[in-house]
N, C-alpha and C. Protein backbone atom coordinates (compact mmCIF):
# COMPACT_ATOMS: atom_id res chain seq x y z
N UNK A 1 -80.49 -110.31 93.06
CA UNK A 1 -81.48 -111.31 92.77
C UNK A 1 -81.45 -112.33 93.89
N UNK A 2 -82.33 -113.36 93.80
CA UNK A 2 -82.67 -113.96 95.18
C UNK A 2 -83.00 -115.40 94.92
N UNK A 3 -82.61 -116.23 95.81
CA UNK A 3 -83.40 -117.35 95.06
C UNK A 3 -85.01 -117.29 95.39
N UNK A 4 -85.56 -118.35 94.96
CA UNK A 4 -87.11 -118.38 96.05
C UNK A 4 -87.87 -119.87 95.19
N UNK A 5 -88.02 -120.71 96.53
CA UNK A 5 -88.53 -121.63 96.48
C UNK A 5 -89.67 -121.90 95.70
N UNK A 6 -89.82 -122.43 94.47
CA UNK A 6 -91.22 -122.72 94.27
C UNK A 6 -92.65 -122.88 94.95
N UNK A 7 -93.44 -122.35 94.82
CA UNK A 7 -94.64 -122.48 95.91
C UNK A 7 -94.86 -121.93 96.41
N UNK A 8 -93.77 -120.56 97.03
CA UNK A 8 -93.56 -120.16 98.23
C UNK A 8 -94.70 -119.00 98.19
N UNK A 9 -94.99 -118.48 97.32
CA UNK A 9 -96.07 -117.35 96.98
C UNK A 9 -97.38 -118.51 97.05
N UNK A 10 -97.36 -119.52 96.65
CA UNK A 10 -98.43 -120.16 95.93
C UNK A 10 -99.98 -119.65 97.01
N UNK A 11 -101.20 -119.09 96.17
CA UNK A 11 -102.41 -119.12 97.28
C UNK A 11 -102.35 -119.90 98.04
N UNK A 12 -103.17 -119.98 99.87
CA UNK A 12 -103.31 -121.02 99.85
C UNK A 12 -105.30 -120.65 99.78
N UNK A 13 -105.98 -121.70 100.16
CA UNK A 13 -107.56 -122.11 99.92
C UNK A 13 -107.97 -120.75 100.26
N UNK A 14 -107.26 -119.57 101.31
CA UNK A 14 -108.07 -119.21 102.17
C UNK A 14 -108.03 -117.36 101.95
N UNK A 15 -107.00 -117.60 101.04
CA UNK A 15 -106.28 -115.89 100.82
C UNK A 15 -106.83 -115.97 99.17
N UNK A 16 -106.68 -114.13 98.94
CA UNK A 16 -107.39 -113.87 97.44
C UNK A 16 -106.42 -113.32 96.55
N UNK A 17 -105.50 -113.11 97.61
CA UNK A 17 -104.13 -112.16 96.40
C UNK A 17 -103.20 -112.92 96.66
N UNK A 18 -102.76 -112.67 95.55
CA UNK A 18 -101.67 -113.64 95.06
C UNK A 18 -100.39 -112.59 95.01
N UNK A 19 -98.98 -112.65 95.64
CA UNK A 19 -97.91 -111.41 95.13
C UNK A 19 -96.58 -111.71 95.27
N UNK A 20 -96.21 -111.27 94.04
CA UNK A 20 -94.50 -111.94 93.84
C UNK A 20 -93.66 -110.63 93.59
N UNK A 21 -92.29 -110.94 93.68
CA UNK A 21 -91.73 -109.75 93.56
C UNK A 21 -90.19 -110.10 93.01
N UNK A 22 -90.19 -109.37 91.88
CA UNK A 22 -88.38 -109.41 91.87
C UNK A 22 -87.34 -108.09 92.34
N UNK A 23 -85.94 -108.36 92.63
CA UNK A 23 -84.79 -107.70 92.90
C UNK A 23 -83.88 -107.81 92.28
N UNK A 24 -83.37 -106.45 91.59
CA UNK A 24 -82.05 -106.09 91.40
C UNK A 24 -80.95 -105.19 91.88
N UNK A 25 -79.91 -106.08 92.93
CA UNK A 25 -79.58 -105.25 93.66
C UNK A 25 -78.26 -104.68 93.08
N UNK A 26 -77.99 -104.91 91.31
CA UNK A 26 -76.88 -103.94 90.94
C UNK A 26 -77.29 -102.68 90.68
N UNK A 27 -78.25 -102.22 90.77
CA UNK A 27 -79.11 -101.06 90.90
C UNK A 27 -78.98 -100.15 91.56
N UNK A 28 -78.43 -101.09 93.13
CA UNK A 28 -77.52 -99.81 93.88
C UNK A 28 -76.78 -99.47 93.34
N UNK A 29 -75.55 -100.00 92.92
CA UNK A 29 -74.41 -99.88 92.35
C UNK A 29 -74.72 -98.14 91.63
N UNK A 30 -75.81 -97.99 90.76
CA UNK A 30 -75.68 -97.29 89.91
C UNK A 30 -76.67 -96.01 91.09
N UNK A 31 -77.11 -96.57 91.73
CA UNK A 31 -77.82 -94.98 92.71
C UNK A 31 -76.58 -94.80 93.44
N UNK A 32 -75.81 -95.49 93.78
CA UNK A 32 -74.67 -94.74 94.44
C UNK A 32 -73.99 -93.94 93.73
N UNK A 33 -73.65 -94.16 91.93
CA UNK A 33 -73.01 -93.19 91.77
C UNK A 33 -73.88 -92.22 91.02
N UNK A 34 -75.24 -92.17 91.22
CA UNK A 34 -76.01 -90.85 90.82
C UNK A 34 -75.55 -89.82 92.30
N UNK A 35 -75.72 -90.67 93.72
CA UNK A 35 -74.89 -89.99 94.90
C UNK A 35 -73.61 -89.28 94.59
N UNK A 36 -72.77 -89.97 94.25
CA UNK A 36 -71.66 -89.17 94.02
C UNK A 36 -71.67 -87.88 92.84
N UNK A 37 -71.69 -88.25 92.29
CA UNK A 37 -72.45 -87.27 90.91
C UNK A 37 -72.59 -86.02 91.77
N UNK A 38 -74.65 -86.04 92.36
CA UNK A 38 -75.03 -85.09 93.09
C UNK A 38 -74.06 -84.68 94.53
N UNK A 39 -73.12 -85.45 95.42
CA UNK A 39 -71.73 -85.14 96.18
C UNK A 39 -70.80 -84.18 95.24
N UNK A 40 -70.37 -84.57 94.26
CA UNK A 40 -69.62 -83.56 93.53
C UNK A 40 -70.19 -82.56 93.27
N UNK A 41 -71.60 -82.13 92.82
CA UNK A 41 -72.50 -80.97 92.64
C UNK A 41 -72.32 -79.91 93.42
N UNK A 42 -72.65 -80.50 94.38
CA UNK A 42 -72.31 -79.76 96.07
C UNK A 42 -71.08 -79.25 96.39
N UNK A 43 -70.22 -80.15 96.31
CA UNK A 43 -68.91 -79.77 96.83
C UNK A 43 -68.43 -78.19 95.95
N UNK A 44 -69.00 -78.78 94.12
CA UNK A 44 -68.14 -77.90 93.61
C UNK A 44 -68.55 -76.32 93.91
N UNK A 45 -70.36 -76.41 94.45
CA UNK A 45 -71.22 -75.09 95.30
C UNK A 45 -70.77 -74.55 96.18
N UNK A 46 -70.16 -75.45 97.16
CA UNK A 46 -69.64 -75.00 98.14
C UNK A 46 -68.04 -74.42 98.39
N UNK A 47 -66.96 -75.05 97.70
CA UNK A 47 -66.14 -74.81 97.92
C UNK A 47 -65.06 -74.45 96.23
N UNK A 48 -65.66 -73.29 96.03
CA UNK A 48 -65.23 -73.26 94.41
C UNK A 48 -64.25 -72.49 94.19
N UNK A 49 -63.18 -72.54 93.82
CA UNK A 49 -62.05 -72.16 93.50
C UNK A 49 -61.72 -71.66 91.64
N UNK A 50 -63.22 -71.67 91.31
CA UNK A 50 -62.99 -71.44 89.98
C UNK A 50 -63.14 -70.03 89.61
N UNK A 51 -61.97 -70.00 88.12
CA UNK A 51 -61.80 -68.48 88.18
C UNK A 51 -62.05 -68.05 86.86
N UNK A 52 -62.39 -68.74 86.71
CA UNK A 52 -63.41 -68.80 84.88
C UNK A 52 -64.60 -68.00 84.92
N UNK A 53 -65.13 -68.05 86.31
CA UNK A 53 -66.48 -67.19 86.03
C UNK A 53 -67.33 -67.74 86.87
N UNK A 54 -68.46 -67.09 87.11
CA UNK A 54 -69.80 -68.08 87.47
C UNK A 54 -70.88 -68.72 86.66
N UNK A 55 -70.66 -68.37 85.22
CA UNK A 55 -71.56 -69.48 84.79
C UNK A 55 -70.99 -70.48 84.35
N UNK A 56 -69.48 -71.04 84.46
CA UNK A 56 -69.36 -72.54 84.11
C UNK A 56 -69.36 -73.12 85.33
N UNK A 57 -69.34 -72.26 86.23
CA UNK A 57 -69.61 -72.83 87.96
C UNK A 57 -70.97 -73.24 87.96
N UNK A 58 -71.98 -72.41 87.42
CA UNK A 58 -73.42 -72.68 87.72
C UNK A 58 -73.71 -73.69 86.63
N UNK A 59 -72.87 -73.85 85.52
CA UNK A 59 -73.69 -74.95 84.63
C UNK A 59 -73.19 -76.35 85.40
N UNK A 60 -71.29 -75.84 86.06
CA UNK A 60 -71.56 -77.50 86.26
C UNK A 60 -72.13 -77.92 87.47
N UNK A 61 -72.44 -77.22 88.66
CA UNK A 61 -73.20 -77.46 89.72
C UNK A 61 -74.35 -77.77 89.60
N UNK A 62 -75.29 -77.46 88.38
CA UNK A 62 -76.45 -77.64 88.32
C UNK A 62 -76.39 -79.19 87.32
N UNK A 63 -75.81 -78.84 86.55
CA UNK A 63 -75.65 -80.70 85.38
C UNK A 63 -75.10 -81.50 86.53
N UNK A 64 -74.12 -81.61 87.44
CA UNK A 64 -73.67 -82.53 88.52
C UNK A 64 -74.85 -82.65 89.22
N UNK A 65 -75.84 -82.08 89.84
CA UNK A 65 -76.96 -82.31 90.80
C UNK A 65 -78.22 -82.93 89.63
N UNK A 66 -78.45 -82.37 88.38
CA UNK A 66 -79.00 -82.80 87.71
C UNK A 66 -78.80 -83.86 87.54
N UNK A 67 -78.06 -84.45 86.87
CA UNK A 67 -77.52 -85.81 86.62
C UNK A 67 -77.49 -86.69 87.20
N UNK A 68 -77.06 -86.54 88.53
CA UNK A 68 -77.10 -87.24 89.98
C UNK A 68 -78.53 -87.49 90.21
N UNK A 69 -79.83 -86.60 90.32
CA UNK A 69 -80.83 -86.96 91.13
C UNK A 69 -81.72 -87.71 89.25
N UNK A 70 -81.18 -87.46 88.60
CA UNK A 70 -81.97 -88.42 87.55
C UNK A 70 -81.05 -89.68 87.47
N UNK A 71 -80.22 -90.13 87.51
CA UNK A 71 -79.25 -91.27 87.67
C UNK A 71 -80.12 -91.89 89.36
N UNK A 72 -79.66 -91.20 90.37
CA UNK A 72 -80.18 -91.48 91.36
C UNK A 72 -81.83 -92.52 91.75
N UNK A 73 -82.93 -91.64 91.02
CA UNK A 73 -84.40 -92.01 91.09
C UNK A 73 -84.21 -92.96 90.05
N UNK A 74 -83.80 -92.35 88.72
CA UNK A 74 -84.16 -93.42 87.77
C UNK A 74 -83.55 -94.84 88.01
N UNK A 75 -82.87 -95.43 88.85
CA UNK A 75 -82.59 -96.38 89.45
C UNK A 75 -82.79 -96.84 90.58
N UNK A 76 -83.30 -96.57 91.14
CA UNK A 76 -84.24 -96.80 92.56
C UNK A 76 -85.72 -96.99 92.06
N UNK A 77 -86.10 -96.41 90.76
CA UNK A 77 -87.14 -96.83 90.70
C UNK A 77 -87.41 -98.59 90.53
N UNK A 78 -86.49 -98.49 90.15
CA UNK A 78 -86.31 -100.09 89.20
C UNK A 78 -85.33 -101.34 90.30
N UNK A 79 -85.44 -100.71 91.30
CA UNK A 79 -84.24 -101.84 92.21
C UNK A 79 -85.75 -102.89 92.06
N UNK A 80 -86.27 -103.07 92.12
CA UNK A 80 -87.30 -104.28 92.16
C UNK A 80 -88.79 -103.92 91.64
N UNK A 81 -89.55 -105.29 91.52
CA UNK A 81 -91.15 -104.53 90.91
C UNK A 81 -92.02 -105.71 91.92
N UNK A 82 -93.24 -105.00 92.34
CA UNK A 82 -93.74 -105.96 93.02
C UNK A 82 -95.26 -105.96 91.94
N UNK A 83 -95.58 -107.63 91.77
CA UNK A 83 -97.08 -108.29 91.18
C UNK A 83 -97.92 -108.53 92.27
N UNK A 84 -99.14 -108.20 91.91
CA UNK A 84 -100.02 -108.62 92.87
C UNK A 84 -101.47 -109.08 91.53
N UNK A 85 -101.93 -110.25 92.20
CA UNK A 85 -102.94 -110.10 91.35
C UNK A 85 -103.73 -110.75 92.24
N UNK A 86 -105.27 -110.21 92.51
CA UNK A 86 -106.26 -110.26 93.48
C UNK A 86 -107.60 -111.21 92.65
N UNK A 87 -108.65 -111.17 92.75
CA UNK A 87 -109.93 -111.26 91.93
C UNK A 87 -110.14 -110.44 90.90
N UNK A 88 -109.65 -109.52 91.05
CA UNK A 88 -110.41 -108.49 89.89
C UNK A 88 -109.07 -107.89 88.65
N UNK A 89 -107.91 -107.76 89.43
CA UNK A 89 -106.89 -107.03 88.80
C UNK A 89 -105.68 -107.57 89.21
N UNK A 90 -104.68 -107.00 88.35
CA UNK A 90 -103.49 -107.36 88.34
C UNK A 90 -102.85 -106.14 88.42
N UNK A 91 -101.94 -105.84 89.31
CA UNK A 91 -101.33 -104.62 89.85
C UNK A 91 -99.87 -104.82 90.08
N UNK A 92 -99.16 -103.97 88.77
CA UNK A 92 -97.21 -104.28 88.64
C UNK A 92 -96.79 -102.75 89.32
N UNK A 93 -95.98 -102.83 90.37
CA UNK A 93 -95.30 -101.60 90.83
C UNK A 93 -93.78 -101.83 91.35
N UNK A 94 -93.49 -100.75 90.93
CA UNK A 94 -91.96 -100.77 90.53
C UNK A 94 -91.54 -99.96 91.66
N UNK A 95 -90.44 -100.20 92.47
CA UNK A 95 -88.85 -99.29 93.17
C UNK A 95 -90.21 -99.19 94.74
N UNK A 96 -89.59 -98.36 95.53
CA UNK A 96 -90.12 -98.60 96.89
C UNK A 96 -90.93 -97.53 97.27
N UNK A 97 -91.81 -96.96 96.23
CA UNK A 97 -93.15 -96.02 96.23
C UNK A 97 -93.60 -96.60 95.40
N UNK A 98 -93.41 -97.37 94.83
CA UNK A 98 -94.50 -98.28 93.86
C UNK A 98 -94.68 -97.42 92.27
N UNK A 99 -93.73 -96.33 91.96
CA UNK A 99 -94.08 -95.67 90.73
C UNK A 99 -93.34 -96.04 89.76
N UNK A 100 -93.04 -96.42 88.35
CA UNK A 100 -94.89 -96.51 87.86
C UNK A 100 -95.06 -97.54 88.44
N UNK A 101 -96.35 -97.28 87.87
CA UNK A 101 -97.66 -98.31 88.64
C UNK A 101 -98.78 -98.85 87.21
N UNK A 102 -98.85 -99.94 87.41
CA UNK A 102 -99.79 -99.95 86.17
C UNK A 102 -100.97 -101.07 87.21
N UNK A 103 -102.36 -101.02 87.01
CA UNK A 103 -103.17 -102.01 87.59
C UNK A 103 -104.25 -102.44 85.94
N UNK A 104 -104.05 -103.41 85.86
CA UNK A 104 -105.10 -104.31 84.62
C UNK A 104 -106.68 -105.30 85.55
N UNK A 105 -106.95 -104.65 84.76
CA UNK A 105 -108.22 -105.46 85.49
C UNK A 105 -108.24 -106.61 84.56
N UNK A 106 -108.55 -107.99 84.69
CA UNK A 106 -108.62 -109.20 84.59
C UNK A 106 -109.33 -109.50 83.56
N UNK A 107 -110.53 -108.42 83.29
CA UNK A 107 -111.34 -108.68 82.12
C UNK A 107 -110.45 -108.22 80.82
N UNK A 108 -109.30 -107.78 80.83
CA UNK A 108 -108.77 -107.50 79.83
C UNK A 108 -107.46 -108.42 79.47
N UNK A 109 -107.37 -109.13 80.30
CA UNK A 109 -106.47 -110.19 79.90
C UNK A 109 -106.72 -111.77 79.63
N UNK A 110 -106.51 -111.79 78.23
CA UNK A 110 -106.53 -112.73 77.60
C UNK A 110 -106.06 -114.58 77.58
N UNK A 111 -105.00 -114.28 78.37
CA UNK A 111 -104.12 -115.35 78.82
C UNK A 111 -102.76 -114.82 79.24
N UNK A 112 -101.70 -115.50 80.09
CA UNK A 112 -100.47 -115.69 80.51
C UNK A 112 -99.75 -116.78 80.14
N UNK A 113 -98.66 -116.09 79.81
CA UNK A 113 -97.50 -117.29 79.68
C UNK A 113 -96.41 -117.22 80.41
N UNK A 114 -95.46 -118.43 81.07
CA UNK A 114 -94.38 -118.26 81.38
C UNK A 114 -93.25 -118.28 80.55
N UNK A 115 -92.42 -117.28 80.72
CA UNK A 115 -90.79 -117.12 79.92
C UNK A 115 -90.14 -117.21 80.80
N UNK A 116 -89.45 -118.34 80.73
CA UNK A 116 -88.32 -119.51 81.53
C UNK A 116 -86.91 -118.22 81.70
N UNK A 117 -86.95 -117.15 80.39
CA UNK A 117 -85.74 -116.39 80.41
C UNK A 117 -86.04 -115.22 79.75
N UNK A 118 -86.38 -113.84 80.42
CA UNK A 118 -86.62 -113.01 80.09
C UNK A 118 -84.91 -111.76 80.73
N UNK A 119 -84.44 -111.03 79.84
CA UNK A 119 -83.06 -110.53 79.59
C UNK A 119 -83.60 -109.08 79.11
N UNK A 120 -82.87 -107.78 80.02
CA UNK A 120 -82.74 -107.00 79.45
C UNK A 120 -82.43 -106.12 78.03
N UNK A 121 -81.39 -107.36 78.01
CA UNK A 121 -80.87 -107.04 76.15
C UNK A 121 -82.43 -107.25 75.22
N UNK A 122 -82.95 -108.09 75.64
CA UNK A 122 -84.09 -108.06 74.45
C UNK A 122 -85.02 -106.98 74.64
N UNK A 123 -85.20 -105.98 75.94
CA UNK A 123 -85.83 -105.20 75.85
C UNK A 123 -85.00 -103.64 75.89
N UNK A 124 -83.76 -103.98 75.69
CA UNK A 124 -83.31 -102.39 75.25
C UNK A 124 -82.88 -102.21 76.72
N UNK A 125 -83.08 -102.97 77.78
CA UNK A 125 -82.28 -102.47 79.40
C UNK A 125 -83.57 -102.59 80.06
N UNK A 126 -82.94 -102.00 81.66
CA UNK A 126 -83.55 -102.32 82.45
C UNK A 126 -84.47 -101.20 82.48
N UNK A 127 -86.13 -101.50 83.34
CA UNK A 127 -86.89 -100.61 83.55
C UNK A 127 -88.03 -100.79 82.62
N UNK A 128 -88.93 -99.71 82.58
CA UNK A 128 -90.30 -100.19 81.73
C UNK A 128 -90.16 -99.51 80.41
N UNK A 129 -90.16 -100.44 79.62
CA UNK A 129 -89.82 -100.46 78.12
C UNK A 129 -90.96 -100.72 77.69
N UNK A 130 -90.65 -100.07 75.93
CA UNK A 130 -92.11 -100.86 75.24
C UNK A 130 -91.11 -100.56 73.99
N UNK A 131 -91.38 -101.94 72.82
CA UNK A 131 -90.89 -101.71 71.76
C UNK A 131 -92.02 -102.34 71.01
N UNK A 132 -92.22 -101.90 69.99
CA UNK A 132 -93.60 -101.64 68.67
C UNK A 132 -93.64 -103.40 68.48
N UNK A 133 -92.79 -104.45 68.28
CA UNK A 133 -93.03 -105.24 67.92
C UNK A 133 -93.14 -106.33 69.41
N UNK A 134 -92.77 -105.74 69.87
CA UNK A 134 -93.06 -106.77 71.48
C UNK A 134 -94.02 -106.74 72.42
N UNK A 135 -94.04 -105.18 72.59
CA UNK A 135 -95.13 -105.16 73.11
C UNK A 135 -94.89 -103.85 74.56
N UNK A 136 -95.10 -104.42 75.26
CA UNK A 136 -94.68 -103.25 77.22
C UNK A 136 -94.33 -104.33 78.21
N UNK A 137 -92.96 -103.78 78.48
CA UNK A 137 -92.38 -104.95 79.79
C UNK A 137 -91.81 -104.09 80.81
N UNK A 138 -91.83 -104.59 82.24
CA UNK A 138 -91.17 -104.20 82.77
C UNK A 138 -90.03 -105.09 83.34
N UNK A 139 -88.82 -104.43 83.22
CA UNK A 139 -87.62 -106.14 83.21
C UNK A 139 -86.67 -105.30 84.43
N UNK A 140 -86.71 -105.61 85.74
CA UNK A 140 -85.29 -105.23 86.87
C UNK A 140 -84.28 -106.24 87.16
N UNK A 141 -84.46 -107.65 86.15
CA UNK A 141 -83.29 -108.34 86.15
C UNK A 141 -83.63 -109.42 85.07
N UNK A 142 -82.28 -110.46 84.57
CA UNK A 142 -82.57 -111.51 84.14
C UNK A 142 -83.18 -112.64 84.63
N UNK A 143 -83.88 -113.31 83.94
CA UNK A 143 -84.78 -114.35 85.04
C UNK A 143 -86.37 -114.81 84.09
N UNK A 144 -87.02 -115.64 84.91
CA UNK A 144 -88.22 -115.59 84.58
C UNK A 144 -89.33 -114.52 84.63
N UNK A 145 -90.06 -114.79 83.83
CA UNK A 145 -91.41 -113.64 83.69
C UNK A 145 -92.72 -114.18 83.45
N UNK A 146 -93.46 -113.04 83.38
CA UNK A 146 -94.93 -113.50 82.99
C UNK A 146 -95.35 -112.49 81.61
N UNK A 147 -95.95 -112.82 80.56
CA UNK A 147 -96.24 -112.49 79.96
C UNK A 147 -97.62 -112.19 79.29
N UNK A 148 -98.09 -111.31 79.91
CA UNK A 148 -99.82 -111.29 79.73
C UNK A 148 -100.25 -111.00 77.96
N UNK A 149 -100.79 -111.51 77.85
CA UNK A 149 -101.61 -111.28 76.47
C UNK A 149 -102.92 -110.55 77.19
N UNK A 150 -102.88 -109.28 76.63
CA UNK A 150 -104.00 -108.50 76.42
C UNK A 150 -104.99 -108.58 75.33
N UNK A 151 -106.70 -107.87 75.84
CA UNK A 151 -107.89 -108.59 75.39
C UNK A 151 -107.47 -107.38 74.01
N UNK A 152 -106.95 -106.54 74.08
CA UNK A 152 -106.23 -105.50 73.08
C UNK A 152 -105.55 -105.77 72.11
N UNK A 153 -104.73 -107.32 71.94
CA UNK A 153 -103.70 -107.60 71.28
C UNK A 153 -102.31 -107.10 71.46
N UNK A 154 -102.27 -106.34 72.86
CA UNK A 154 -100.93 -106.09 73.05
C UNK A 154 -100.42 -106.77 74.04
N UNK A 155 -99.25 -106.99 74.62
CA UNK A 155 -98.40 -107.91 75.62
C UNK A 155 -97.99 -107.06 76.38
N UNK A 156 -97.72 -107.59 77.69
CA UNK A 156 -97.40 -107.07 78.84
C UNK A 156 -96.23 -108.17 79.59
N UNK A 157 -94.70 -107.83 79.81
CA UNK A 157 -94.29 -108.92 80.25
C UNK A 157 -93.44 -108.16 81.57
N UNK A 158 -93.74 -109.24 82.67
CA UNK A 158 -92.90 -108.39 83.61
C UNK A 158 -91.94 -109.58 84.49
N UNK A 159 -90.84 -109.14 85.05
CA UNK A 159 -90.10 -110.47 85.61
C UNK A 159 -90.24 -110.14 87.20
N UNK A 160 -90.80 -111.80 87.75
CA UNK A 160 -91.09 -111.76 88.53
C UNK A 160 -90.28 -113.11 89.06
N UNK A 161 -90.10 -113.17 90.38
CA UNK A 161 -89.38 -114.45 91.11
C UNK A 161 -90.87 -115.35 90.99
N UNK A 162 -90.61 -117.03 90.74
CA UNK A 162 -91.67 -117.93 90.87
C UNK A 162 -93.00 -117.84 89.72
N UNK A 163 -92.74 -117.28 88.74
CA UNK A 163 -93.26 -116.58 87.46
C UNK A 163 -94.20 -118.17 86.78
N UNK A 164 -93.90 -119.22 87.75
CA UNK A 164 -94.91 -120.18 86.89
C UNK A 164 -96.22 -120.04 88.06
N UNK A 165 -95.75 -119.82 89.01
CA UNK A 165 -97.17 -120.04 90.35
C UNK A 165 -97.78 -119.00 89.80
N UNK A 166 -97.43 -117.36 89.44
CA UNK A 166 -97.82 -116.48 89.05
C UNK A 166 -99.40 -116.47 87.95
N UNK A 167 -98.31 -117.65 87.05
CA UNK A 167 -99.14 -117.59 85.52
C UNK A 167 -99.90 -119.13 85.97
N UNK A 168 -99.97 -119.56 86.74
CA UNK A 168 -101.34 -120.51 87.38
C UNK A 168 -102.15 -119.91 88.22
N UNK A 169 -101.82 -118.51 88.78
CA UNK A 169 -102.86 -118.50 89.58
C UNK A 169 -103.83 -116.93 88.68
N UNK A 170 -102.93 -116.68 87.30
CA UNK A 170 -103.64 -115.84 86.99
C UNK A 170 -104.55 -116.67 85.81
N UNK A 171 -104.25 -117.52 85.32
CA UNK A 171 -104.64 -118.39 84.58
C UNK A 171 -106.22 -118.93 85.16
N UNK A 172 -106.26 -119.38 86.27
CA UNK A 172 -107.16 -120.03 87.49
C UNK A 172 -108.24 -118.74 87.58
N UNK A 173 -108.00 -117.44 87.62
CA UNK A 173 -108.99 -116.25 87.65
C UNK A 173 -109.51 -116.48 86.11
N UNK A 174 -108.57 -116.72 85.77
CA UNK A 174 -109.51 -116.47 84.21
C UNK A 174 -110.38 -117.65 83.80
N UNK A 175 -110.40 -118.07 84.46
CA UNK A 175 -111.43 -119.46 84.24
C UNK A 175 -112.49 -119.03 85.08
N UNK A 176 -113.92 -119.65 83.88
CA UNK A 176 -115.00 -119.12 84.46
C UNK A 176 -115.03 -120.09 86.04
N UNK A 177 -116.04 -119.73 87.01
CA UNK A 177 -115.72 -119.98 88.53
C UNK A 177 -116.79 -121.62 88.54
N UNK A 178 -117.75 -120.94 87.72
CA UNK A 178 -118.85 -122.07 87.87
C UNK A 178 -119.31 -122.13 86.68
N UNK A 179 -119.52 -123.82 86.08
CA UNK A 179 -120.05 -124.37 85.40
C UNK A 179 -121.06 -123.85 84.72
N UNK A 180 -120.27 -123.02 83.35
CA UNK A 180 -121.79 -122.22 82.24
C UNK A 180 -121.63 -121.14 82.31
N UNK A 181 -120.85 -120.23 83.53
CA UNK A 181 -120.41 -119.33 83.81
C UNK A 181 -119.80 -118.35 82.72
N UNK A 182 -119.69 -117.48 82.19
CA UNK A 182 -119.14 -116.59 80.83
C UNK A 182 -117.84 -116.35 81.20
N UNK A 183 -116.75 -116.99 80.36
CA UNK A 183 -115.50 -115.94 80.28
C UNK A 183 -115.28 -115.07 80.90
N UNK A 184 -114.41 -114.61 81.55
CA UNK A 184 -113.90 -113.05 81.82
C UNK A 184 -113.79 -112.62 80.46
């Protein structure tokens, strides 16, 4: 995690996207040992001394590489999520290909709020969760968030560094532009 100055995202007059981003870098921690995992996979392929047979050789070479490259991705997806929200949409992408990816277009969001303290434990861990009474979050550390209210009645909360500039400048789209102007 990182610090980051208030403001520091803030628009200025002249730009249209707005984009914040959080990091969790115990995340390595845990792709390194999906590495090792898939290292042991290998090794035990390559240099096997077992005399049991070949299929407890092949189950565990394949569960060690298995294990490893889902330990591996499934935590890299989540080392960080980057927000962007432009004129039209709001676009959350997660780990360093951006997958998942979710983009909301603006007409479907209702309002934002800031949560001063948004915690894995309340969403069951890290990564993109959804639980029936909360709603869909994506959480890669403890910290602040934004919490969209959808035109659907469902919530969207994701943690982002600077999560109040966030929910002012998505707040500011949702206001009609000119005087008489209709709602988004």
């Amino acid at each position: 995690m990182r610090d980051h100055r208030h403001g520091e995202n803030a628009p200025s007059p002249h730009t249209d996207v707005w984009t914040g981003r959080a990091t969790n870098r115990v995340q390595w921690l845990l792709a390194l040992a999906g590495a090792a995992c898939m290292a042991l996979g290998i090794e035990l392929a390559v240099d096997s001394a077992w005399t049991a047979g070949i299929a407890p050789l092949v189950m565990a070479v394949v569960g060690c590489i298995a294990a490893g490259l889902l330990v591996l991705f499934g935590t890299l997806a989540f080392v960080h999520v980057a927000l962007r929200v432009d004129e039209d949409h709001l676009e959350v992408r997660c780990g360093h290909i951006g997958v998942p990816r979710r983009r909301i277009p603006l007409t479907h969001v209702a309002g934002a709020t800031y949560l001063s303290h948004v915690t894995p434990r309340q969403w069951g861990g890290w990564g993109y969760r959804w639980r029936p009474e909360k709603g869909t979050a994506v959480v890669v550390r403890r910290g602040e968030g934004v919490e969209l209210e959808l035109s659907d009645g469902h919530t969207f909360t994701i943690t982002v560094d600077d999560a109040e500039a966030a929910v002012r400048v998505i707040e500011a789209r949702l206001r009609p532009t000119k005087p008489g102007a209709p709602a988004r």
